[in-house]
Protein backbone atom coordinates (compact mmCIF):
# COMPACT_ATOMS: atom_id res chain seq x y z
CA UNK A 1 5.76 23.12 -8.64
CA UNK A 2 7.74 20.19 -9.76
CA UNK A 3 6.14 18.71 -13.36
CA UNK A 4 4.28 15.45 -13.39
CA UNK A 5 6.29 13.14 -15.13
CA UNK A 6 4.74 9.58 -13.78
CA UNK A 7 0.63 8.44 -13.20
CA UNK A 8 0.19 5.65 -11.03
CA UNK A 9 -3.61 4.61 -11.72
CA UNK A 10 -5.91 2.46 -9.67
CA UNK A 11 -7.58 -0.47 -11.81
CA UNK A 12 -10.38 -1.27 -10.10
CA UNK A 13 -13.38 1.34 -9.52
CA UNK A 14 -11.18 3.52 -11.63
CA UNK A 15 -10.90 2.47 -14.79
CA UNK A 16 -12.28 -0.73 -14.66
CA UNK A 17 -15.47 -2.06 -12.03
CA UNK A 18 -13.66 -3.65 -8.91
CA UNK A 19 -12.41 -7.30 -9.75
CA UNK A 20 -14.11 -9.28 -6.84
CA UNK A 21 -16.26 -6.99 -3.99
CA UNK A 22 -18.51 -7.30 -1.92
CA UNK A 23 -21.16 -6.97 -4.23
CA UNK A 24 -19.97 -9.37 -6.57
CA UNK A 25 -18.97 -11.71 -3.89
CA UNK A 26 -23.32 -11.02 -2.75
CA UNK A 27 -24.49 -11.93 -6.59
CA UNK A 28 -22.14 -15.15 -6.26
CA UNK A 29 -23.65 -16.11 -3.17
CA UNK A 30 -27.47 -15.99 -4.56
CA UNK A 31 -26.74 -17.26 -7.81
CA UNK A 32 -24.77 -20.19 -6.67
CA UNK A 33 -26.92 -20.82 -3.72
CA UNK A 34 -23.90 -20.19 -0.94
CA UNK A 35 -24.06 -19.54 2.70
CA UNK A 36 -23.01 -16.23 2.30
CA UNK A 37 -21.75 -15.82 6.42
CA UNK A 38 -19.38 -18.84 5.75
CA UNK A 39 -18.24 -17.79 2.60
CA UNK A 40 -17.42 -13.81 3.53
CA UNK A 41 -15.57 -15.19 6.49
CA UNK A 42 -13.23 -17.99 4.70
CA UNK A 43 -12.84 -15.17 2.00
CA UNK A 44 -11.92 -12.51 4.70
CA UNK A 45 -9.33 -15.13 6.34
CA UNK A 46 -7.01 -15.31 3.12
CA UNK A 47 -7.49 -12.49 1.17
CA UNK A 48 -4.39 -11.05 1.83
CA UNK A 49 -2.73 -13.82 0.72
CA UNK A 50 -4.59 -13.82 -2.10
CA UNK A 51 -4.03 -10.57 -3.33
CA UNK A 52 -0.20 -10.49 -2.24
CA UNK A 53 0.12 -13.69 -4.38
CA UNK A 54 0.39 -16.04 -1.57
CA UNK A 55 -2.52 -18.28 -2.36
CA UNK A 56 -3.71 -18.78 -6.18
CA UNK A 57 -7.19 -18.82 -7.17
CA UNK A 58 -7.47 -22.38 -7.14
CA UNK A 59 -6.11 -22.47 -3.34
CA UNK A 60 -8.76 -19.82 -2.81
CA UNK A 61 -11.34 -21.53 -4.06
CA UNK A 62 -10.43 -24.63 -2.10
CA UNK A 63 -10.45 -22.55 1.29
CA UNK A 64 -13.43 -20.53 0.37
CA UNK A 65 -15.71 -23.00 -1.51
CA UNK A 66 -14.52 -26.56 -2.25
CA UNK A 67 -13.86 -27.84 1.28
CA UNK A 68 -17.45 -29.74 0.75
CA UNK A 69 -18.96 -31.18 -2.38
CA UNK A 70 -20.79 -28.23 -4.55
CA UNK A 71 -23.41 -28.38 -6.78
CA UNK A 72 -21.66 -26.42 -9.51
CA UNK A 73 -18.12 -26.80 -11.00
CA UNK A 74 -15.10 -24.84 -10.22
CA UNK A 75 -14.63 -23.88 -13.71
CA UNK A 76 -18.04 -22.17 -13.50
CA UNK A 77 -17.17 -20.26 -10.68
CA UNK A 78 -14.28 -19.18 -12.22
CA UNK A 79 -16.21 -18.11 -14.84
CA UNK A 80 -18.58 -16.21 -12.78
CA UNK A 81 -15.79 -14.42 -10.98
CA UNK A 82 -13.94 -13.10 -14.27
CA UNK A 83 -17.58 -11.87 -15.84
CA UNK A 84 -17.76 -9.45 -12.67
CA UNK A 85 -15.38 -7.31 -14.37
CA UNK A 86 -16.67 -4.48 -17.04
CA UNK A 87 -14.99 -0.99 -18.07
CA UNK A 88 -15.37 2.17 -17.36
CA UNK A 89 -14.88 3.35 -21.15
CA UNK A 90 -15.03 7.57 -20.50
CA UNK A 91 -11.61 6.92 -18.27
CA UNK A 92 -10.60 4.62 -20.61
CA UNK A 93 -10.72 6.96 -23.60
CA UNK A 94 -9.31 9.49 -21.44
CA UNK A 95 -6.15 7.24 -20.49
CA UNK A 96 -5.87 6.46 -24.22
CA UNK A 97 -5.50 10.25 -24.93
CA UNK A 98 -2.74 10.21 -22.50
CA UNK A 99 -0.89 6.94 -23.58
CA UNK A 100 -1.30 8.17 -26.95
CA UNK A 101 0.47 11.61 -26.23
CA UNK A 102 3.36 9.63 -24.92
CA UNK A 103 3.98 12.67 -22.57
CA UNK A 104 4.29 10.58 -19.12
CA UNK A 105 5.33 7.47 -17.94
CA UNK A 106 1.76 5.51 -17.34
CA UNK A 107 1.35 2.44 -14.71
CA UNK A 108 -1.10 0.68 -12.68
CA UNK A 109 -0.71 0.45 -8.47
CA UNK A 110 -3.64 -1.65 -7.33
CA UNK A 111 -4.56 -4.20 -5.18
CA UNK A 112 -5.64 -7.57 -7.36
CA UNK A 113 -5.08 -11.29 -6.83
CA UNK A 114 -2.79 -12.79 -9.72
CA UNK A 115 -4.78 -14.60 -11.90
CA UNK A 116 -7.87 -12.01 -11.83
CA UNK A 117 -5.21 -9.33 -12.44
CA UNK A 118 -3.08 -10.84 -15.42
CA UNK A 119 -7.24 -11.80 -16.79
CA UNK A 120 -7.72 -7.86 -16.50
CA UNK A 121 -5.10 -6.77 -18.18
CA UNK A 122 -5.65 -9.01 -21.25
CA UNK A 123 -9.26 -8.48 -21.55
CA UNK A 124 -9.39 -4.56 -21.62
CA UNK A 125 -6.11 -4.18 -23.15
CA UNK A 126 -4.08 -2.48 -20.04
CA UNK A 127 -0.72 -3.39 -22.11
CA UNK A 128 -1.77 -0.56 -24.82
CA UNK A 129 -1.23 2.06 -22.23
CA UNK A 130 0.80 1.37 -18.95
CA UNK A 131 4.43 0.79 -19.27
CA UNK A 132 4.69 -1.25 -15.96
CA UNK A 133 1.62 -3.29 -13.42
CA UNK A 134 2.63 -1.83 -9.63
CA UNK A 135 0.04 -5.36 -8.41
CA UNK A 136 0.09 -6.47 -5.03
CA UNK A 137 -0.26 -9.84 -6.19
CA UNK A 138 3.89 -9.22 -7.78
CA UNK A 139 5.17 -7.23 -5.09
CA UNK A 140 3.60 -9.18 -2.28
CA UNK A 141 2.14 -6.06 -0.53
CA UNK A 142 -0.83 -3.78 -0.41
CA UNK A 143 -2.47 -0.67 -0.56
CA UNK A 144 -2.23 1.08 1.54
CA UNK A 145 1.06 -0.49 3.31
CA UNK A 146 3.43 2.67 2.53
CA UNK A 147 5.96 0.15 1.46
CA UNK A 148 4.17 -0.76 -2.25
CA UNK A 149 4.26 3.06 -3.21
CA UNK A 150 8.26 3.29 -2.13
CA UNK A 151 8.17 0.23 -3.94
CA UNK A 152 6.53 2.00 -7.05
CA UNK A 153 9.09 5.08 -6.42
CA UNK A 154 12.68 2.52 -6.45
CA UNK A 155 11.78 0.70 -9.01
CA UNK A 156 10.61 3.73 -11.57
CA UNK A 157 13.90 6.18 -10.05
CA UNK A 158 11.00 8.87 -9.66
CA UNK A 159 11.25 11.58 -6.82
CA UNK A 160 7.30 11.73 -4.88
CA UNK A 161 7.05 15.07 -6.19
CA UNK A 162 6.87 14.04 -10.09
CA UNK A 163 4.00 11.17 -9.18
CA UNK A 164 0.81 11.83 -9.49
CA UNK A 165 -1.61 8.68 -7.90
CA UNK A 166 -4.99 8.26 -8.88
CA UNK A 167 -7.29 6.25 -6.80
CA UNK A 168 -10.81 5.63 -5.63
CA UNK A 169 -10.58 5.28 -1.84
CA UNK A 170 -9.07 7.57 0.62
CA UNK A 171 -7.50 5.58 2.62
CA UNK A 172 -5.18 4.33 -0.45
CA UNK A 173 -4.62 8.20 -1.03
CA UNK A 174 -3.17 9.30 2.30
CA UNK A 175 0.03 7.47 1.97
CA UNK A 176 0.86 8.36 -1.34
CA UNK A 177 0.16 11.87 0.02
CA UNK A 178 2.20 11.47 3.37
CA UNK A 179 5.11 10.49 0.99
CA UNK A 180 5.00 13.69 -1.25
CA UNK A 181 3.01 12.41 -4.17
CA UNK A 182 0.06 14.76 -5.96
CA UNK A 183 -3.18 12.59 -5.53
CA UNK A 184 -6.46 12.88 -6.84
CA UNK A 185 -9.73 11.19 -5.38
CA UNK A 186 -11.82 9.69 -8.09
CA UNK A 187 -15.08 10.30 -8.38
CA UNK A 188 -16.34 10.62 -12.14
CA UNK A 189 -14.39 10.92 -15.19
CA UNK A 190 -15.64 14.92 -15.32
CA UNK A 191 -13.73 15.32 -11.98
CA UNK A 192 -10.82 13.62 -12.93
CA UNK A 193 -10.29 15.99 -15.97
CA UNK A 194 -10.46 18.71 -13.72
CA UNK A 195 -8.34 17.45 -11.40
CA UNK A 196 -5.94 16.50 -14.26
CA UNK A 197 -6.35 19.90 -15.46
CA UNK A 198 -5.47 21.18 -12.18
CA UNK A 199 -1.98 19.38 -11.99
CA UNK A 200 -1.29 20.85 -15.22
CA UNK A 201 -1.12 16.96 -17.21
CA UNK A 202 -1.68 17.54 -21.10
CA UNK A 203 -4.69 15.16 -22.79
């Protein structure tokens, strides 16, 4: 078996809480009083764009919320949107153990609109560990379009064999799988030792 050399990590239900679901999207609709119908179907119509980088979060929150008068400001909602995001601090420490080894080439691959994203990455730190941010929101593409893992593969000069992807949903896995990668399906930070273990990576 080929040696990992390169983890590609999910961000969000990995190693951080997702940056905007649908349950966050729910607690913004009863705190701020939405019509949550309208609002899940102006969000569905450009969130591609806003997570390949088409449409910034102040375009999005023109199409999604500020089309009428509101109550509230759009600095609060802003505000409201970037509090949605906490750690996960076991994978955390366990990603630290591997940055600090220095053993493998560390970077994100994840789906995350641009200003959310470059938020993340300065409030937890992500620059203390990853070497380079695989986002869809700078290579204007998503999971689990095959084309942002060759992407990830060109740009890094890695062969699929020496990847190993770590993600949260399936359907991000296959892919990366159908193009030779290892994967690993998170689930807990227990499983993904094991599973780290079992792709012989050193912690």
């Amino acid at each position: 078996m080929t040696a990992i050399t390169t983890l590609f990590w999910d961000v969000g239900g990995v190693l951080l809480t997702n940056g905007w679901p649908t349950e966050s999207r729910r607690r913004a609709v009863e705190h701020f009083g939405l019509n949550g119908e309208e609002f899940e179907k102006r969000h569905e119509s450009v969130m591609a764009a806003f997570e390949t980088g088409q449409v910034e979060l102040d375009a999005y929150l023109d199409r999604t919320l500020f089309y009428v008068s509101r109550s509230f400001s759009r600095n609060e909602f802003k505000s409201f949107m970037l509090d949605q995001s906490k750690p996960h601090p076991e994978v955390l420490a366990l990603l630290a153990q591997l940055a600090h080894r220095k053993n493998y080439l560390l970077c994100t691959l994840n789906n995350e609109s641009l200003e959310l994203n470059l938020y993340r990455i300065r409030k937890f730190e992500l620059r203390r560990y990853f070497k380079a941010f695989f986002s869809s929101c700078f290579l204007g593409v998503r999971k689990p379009d095959e084309a942002i893992y060759r992407k990830a593969l060109e740009i890094t000069q890695r062969t699929p064999e020496e990847c190993l992807f770590i993600d949260d949903r399936p359907a991000n896995i296959e892919p990366a799988a159908a193009l030779g990668w290892g994967t690993i399906h998170y689930q807990d930070p227990l499983q993904l030792r094991r599973e780290l273990s079992r792709f012989d990576v050193k912690f």
